[in-house]
N, C-alpha and C. Protein backbone atom coordinates (compact mmCIF):
# COMPACT_ATOMS: atom_id res chain seq x y z
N UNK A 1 18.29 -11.52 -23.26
CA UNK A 1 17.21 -10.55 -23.18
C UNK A 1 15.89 -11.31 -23.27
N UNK A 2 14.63 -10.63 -22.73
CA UNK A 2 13.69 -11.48 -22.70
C UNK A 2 12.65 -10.50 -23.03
N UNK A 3 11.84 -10.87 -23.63
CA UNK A 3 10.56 -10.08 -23.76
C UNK A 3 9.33 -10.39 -23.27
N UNK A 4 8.62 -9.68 -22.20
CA UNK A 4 7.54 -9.72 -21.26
C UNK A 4 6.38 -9.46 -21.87
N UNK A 5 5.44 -9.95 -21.92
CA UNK A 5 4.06 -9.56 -23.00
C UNK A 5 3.11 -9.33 -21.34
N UNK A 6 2.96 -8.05 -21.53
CA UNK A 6 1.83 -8.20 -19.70
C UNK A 6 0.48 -7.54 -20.70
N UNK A 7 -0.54 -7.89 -19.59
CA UNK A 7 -1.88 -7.36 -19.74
C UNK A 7 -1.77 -6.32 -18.11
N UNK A 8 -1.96 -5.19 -17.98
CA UNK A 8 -2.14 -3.78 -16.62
C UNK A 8 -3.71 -3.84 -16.62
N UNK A 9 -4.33 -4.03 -15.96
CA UNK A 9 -5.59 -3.84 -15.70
C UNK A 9 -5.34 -2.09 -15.00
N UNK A 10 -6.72 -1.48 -15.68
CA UNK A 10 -6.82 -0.14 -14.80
C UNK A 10 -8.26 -0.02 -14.36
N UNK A 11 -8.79 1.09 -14.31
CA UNK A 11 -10.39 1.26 -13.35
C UNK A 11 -11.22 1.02 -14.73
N UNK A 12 -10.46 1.30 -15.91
CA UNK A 12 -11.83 1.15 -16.85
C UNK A 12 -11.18 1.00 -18.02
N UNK A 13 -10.16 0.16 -18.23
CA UNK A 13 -9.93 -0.85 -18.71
C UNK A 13 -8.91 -1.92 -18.96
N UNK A 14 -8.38 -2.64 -19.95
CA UNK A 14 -7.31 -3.55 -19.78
C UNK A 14 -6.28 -3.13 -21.35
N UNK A 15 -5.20 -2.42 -21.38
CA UNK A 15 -4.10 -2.60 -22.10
C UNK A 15 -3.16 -3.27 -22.06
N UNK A 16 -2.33 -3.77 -23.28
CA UNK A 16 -1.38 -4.63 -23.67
C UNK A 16 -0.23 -3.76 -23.77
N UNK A 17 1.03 -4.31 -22.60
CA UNK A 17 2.44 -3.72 -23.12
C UNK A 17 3.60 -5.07 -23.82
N UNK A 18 4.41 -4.68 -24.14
CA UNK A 18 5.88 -5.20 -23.85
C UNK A 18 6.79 -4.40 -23.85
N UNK A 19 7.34 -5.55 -22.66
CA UNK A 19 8.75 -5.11 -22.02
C UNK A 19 10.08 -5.69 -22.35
N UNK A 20 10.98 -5.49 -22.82
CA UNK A 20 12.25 -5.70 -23.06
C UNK A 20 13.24 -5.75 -22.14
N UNK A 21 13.49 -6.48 -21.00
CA UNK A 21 14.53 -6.96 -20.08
C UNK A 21 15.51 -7.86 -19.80
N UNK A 22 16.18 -8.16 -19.16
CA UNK A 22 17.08 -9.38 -18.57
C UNK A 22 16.17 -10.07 -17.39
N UNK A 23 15.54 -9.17 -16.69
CA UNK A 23 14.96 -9.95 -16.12
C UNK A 23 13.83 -9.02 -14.93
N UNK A 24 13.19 -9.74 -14.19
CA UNK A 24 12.41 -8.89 -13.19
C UNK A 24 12.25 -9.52 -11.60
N UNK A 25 11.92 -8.70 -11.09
CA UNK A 25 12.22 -8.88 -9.99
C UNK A 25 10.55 -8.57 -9.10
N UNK A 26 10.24 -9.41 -7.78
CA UNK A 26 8.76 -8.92 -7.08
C UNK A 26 9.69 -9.02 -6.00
N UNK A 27 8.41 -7.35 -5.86
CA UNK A 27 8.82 -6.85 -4.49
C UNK A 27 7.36 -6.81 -3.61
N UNK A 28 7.53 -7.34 -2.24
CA UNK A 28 6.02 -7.58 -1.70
C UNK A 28 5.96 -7.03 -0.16
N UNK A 29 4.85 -6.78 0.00
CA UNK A 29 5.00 -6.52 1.67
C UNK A 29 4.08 -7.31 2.35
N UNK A 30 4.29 -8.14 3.38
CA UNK A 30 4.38 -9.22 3.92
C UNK A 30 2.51 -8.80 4.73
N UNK A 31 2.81 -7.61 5.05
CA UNK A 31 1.36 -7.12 5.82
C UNK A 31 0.04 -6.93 4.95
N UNK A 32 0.51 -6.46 3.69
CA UNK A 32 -0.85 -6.38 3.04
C UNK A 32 -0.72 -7.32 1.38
N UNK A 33 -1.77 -7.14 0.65
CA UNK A 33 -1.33 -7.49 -0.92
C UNK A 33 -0.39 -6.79 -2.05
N UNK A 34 0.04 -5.59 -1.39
CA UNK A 34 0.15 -4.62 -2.41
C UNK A 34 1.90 -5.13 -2.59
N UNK A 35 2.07 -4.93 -3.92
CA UNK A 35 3.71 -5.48 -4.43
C UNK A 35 3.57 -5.09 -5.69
N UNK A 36 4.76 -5.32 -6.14
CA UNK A 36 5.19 -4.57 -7.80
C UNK A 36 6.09 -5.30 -8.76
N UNK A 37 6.04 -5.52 -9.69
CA UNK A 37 6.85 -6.12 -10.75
C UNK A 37 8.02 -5.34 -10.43
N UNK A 38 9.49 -5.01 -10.79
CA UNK A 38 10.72 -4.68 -11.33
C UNK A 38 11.26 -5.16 -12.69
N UNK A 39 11.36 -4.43 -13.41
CA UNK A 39 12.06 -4.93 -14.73
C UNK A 39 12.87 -4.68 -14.96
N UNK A 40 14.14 -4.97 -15.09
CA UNK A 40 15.91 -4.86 -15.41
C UNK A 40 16.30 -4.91 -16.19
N UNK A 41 17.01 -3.92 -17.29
CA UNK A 41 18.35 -4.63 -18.04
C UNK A 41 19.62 -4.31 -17.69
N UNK A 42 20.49 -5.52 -17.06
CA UNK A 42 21.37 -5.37 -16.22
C UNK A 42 21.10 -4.56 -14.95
N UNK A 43 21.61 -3.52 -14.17
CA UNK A 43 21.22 -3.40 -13.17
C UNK A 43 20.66 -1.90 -13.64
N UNK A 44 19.55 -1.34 -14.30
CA UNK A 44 19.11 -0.28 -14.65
C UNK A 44 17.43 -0.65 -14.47
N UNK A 45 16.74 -0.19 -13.84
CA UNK A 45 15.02 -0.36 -14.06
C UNK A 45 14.77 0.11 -15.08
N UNK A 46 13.88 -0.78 -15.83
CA UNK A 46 13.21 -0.42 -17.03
C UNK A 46 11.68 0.15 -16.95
N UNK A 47 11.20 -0.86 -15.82
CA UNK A 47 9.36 -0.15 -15.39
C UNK A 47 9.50 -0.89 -14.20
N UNK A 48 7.89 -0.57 -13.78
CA UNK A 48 7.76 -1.00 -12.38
C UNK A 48 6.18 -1.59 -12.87
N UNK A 49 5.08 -2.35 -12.45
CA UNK A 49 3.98 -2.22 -12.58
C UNK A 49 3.72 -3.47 -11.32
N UNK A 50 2.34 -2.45 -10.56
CA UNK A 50 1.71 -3.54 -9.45
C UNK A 50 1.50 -5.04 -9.83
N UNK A 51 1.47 -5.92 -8.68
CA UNK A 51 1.66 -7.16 -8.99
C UNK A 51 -0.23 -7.50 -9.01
N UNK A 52 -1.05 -6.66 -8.17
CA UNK A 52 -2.50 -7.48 -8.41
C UNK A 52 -3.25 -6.57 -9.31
N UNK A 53 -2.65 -5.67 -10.72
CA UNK A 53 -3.25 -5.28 -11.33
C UNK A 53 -2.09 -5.61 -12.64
N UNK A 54 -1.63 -6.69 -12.95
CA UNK A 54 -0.56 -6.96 -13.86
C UNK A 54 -0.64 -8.42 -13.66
N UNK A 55 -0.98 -9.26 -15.73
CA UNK A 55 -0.51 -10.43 -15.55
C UNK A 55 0.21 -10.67 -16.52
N UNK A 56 1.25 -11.42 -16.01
CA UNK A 56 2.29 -11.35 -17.12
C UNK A 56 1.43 -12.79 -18.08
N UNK A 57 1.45 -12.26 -19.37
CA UNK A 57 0.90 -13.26 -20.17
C UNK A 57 2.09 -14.17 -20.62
N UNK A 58 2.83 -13.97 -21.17
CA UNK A 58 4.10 -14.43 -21.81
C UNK A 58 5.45 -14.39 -21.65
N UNK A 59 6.46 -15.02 -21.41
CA UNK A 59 8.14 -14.57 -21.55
C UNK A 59 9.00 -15.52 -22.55
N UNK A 60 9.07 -14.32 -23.21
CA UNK A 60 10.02 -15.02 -24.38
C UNK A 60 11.31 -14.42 -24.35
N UNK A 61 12.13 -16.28 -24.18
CA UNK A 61 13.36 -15.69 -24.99
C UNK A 61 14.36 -15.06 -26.34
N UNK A 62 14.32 -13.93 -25.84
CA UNK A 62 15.13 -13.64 -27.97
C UNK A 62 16.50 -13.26 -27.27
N UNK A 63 17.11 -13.78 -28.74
CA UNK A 63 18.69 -13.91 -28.99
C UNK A 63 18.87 -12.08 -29.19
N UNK A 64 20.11 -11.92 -28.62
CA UNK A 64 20.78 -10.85 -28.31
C UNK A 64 21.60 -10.96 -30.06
N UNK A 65 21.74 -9.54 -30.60
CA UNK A 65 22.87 -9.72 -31.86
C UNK A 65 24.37 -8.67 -31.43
């Protein structure tokens, strides 16, 4: 499992999440900028968030119990 520390930029201002996954996935379209994070645990989406208003600050690994 991994834990994602992102900063989401919005129109008026910047919040802090984390995400709890296995892993994520970018999805992009080749014609313009617009694309999106995927976040997984196992094969279930956990969130989605745009890729040019999302930076992932951190990924840490933590031990599963």
């Amino acid at each position: 499992m991994n834990k994602y520390n992102l900063k989401v930029l919005t129109y008026t201002h910047v919040y802090e999440t984390t995400i709890y996954a296995k892993h994520f996935h970018t999805t992009t379209n080749n014609s313009t900028t617009s694309g999106f994070y995927s976040f997984y645990d196992e094969n279930t989406l956990v969130a989605c968030y745009p890729i040019d208003k999302t930076i992932i600050v951190s990924i840490e690994d933590i031990e599963e119990e």
